[in-house]
N, C-alpha and C. Protein backbone atom coordinates (compact mmCIF):
# COMPACT_ATOMS: atom_id res chain seq x y z
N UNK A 1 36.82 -53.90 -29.73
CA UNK A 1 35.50 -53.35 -29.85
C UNK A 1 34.87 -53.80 -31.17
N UNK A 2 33.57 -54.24 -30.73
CA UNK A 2 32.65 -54.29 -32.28
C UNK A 2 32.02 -53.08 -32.46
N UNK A 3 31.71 -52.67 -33.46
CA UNK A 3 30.55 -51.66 -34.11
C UNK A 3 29.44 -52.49 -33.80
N UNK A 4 28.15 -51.63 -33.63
CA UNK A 4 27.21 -52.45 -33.90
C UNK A 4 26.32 -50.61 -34.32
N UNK A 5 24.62 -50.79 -34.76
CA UNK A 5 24.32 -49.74 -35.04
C UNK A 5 23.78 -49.26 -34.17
N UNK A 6 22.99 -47.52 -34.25
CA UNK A 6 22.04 -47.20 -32.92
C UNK A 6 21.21 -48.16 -32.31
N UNK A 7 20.46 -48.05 -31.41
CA UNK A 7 18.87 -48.94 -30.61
C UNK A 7 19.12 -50.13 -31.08
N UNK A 8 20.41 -50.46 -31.14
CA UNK A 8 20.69 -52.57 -31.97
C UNK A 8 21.07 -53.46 -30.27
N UNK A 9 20.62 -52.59 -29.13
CA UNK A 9 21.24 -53.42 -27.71
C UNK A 9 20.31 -54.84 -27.60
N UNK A 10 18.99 -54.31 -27.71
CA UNK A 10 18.55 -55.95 -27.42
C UNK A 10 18.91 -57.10 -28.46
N UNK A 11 19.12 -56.90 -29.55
CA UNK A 11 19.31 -57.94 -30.64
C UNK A 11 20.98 -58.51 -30.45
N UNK A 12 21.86 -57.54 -30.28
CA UNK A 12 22.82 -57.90 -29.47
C UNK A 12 23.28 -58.78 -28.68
N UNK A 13 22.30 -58.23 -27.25
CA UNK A 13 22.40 -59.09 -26.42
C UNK A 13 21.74 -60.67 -26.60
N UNK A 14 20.28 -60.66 -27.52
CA UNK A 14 20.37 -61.90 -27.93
C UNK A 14 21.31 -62.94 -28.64
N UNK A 15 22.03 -62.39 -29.22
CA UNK A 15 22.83 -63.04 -29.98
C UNK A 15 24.32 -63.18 -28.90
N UNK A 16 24.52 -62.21 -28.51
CA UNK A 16 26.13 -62.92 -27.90
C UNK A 16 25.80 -63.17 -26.15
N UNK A 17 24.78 -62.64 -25.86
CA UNK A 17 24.48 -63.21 -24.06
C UNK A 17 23.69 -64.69 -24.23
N UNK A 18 22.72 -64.56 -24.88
CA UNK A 18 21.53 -66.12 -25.16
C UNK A 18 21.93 -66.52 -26.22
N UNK A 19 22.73 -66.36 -26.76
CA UNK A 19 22.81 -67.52 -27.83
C UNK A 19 24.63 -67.90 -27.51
N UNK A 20 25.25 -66.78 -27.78
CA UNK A 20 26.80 -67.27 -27.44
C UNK A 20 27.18 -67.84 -26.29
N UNK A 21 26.22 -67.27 -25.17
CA UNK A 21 26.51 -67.43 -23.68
C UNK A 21 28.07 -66.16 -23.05
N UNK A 22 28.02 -65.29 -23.79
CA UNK A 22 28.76 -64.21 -23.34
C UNK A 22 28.00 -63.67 -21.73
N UNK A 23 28.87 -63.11 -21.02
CA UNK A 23 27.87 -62.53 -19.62
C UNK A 23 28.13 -60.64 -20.02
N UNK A 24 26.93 -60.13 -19.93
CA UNK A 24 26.80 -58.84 -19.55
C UNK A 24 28.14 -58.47 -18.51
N UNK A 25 28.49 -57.15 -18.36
CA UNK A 25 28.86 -56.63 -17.59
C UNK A 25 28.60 -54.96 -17.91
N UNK A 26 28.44 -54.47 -16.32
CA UNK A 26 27.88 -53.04 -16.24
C UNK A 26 28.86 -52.34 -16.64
N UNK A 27 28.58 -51.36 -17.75
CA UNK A 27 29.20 -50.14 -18.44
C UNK A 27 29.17 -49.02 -16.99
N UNK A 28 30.55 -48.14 -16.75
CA UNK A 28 30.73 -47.19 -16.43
C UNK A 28 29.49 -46.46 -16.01
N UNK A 29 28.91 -45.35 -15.25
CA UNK A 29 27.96 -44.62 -15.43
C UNK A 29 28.74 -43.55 -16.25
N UNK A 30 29.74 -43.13 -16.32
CA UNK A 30 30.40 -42.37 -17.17
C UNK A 30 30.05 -43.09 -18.79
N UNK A 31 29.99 -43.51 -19.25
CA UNK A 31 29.86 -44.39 -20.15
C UNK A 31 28.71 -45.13 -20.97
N UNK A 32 27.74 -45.08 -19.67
CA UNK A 32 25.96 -45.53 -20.15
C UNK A 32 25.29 -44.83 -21.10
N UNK A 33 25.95 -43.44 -20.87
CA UNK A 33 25.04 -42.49 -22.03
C UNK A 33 25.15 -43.41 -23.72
N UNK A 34 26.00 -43.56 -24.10
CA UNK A 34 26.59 -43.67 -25.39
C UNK A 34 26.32 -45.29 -25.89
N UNK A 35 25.22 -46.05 -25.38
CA UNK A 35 24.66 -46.87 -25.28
C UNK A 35 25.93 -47.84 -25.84
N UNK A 36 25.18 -49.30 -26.23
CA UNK A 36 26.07 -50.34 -25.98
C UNK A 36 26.39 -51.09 -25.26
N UNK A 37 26.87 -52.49 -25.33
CA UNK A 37 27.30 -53.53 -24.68
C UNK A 37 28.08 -53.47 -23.99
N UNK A 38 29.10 -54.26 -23.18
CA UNK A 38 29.92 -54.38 -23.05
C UNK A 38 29.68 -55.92 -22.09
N UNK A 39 30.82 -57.04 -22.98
CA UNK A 39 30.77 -58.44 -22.09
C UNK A 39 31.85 -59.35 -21.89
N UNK A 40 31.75 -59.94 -21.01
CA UNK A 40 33.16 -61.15 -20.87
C UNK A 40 32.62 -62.31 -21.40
N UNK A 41 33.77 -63.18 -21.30
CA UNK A 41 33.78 -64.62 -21.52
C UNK A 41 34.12 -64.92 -19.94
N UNK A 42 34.99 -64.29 -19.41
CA UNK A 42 35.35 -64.70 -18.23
C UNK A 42 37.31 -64.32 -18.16
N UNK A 43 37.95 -64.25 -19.52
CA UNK A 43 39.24 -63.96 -19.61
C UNK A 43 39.09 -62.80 -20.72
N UNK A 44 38.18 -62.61 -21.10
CA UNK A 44 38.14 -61.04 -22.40
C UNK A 44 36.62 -60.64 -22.52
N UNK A 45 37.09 -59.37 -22.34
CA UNK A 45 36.12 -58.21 -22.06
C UNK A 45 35.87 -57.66 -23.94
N UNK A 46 34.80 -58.29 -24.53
CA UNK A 46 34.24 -57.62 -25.62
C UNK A 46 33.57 -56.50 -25.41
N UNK A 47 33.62 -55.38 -26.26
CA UNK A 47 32.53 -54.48 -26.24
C UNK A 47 32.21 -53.81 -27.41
N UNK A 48 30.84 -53.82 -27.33
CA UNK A 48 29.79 -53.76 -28.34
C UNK A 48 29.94 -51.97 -28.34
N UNK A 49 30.08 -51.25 -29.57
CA UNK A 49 29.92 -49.61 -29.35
C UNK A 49 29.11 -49.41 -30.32
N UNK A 50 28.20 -48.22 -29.93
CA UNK A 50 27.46 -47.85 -31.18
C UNK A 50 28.54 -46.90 -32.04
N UNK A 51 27.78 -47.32 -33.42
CA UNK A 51 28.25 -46.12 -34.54
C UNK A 51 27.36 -45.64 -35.40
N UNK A 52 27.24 -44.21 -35.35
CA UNK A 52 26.20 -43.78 -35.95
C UNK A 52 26.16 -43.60 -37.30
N UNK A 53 27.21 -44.30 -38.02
CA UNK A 53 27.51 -44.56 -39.45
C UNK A 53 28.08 -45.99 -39.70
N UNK A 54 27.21 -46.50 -39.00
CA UNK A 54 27.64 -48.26 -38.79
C UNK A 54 28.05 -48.83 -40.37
N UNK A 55 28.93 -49.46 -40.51
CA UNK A 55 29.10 -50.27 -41.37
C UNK A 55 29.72 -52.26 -41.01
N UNK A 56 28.92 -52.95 -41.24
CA UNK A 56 29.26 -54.10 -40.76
C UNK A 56 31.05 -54.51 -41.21
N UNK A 57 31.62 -55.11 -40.15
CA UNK A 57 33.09 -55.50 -40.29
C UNK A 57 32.93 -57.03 -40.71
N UNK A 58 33.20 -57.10 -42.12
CA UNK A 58 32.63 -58.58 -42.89
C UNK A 58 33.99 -59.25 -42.78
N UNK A 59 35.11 -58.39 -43.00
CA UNK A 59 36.92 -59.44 -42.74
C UNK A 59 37.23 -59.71 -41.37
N UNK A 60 37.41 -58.05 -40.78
CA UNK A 60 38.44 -57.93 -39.67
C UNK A 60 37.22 -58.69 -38.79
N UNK A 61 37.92 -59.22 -37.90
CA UNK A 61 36.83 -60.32 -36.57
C UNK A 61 37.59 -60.46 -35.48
N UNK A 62 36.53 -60.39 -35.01
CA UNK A 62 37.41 -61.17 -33.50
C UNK A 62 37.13 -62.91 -33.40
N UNK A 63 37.53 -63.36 -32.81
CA UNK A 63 37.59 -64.88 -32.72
C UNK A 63 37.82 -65.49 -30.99
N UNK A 64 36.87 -66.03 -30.77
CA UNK A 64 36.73 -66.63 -29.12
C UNK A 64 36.05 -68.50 -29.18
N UNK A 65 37.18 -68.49 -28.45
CA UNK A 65 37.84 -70.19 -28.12
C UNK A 65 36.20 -70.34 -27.17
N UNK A 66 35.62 -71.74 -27.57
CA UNK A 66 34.20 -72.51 -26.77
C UNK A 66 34.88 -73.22 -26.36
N UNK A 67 33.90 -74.09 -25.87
CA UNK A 67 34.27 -75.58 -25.05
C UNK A 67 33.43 -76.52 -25.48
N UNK A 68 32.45 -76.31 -26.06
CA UNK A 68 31.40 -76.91 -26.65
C UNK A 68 30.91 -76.03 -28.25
N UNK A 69 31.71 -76.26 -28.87
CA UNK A 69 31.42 -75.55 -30.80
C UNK A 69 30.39 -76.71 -30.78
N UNK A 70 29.66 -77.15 -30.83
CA UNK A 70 28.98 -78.18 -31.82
C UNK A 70 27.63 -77.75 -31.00
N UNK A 71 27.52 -77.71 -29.75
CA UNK A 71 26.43 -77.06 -29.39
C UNK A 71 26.24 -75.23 -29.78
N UNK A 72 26.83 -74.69 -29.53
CA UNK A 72 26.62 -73.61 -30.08
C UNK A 72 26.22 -73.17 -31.65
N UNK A 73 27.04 -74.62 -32.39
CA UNK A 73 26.64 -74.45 -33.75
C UNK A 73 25.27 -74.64 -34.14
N UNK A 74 24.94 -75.95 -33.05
CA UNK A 74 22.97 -76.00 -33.15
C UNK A 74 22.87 -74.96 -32.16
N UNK A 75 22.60 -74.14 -31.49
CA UNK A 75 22.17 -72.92 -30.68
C UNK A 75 22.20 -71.92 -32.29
N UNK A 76 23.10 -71.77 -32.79
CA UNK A 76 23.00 -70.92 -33.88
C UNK A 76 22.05 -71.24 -35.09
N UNK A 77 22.65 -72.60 -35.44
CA UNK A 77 21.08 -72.99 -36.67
C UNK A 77 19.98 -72.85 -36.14
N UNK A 78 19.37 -73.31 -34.82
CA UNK A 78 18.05 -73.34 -34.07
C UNK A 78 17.82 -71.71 -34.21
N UNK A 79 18.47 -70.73 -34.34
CA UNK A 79 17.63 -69.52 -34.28
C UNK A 79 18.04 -68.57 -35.96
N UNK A 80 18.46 -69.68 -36.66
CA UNK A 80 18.35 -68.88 -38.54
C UNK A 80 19.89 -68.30 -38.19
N UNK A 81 20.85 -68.52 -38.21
CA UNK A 81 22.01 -68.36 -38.20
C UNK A 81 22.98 -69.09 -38.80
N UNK A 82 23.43 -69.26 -40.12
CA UNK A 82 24.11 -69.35 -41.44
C UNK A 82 25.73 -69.63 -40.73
N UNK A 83 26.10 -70.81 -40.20
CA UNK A 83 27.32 -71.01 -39.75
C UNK A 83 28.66 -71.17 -41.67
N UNK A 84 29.44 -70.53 -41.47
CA UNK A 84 30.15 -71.27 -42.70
C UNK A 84 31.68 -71.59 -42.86
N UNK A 85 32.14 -72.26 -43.41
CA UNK A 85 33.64 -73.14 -43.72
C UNK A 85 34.44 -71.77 -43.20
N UNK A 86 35.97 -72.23 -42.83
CA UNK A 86 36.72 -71.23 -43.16
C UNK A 86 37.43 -71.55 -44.33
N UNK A 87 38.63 -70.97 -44.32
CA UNK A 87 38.84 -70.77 -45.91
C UNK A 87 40.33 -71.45 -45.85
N UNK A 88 40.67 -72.06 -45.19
CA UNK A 88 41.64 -72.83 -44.43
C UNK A 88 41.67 -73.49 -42.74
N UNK A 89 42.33 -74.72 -42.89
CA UNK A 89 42.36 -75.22 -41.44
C UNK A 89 43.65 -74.66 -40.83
N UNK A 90 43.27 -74.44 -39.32
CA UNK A 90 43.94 -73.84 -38.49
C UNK A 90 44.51 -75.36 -37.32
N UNK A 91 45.65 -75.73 -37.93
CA UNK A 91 45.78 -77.06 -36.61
C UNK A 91 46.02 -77.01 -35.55
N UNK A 92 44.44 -77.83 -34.71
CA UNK A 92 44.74 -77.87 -33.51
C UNK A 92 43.23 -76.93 -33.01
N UNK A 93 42.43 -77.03 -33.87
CA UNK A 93 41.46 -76.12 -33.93
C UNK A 93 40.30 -77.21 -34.37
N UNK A 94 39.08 -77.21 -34.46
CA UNK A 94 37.57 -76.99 -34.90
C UNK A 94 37.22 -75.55 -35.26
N UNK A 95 36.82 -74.94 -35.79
CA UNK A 95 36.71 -73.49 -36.39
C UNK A 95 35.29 -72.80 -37.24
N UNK A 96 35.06 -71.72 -37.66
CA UNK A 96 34.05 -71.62 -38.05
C UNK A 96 33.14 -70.24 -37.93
N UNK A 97 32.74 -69.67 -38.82
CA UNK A 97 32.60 -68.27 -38.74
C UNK A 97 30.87 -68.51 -38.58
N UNK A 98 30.74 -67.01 -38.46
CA UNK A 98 29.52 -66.75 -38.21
C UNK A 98 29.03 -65.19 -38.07
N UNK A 99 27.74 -64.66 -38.83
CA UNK A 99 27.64 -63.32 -38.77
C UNK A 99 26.74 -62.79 -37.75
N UNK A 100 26.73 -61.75 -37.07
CA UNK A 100 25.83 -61.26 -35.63
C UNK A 100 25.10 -60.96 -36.76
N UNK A 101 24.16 -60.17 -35.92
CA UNK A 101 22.76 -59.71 -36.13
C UNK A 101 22.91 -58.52 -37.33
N UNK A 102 23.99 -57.91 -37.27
CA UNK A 102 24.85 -56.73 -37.70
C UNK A 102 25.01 -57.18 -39.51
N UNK A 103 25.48 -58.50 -39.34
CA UNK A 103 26.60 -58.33 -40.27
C UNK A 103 28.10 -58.66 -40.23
N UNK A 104 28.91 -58.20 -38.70
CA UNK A 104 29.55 -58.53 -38.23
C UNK A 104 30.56 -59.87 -38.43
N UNK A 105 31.60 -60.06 -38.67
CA UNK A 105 31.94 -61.56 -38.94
C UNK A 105 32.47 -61.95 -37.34
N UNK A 106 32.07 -62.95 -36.93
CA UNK A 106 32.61 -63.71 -35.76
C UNK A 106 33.01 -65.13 -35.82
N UNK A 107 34.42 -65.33 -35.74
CA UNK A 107 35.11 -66.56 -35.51
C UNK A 107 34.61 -67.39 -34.26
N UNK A 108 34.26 -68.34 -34.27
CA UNK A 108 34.28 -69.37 -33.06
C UNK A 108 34.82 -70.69 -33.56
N UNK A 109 35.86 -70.51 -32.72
CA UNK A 109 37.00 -72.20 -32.39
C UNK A 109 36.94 -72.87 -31.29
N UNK A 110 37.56 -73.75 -31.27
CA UNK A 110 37.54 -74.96 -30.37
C UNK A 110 38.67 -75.63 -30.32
N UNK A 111 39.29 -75.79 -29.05
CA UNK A 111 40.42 -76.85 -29.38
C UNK A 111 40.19 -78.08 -29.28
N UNK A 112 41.21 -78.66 -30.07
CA UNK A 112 40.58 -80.34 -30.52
C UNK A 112 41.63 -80.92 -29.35
């Protein structure tokens, strides 16, 4: 699960449905109240939760394998999105962080 803050769903979804290419999937009706995301890649189910004392997660991250990093990296500059180094190479990887809308730190790799 990510944090993200209250009424933050559409900026969200811009960023990890239209820009990451994550797919929506329908939250529970048990579950809709308490707003938030929730999305696949197709093999992992991310989900976005609100917190009403949000604080952005700048270390801990999650990290999800592309097929195309170099397009996504222009999908990210094209909309003001600050891609940067990691802080070591991972072999066997292309790599590369990046912050949501939040604050949030998000890994995106690639295998070479």
């Amino acid at each position: 699960m990510i944090a993200i803050p209250p009424a933050s769903e559409p900026s969200a979804r811009a960023f990890y449905v239209d820009i990451l290419g994550l797919s929506e999937i329908p939250k529970p009706e048990s579950l809709c109240g308490r707003g938030g995301l929730w999305l696949s890649t197709g093999s992992l189910d991310v989900h976005l939760g609100i917190d009403q004392d949000f604080h952005p997660a700048r270390k801990a991250h999650i990290a999800l394998q592309l097929d195309d990093l170099d397009r996504i990296k222009c999908r990210l500059n094209t909309f003001g999105y600050q891609v940067g180094p990691v802080e070591c190479e991972l072999p066997g990887f292309e790599r590369f962080y990046v912050s949501d809308p939040f604050g949030n730190r998000i890994e995106l790799m690639q295998s070479l």
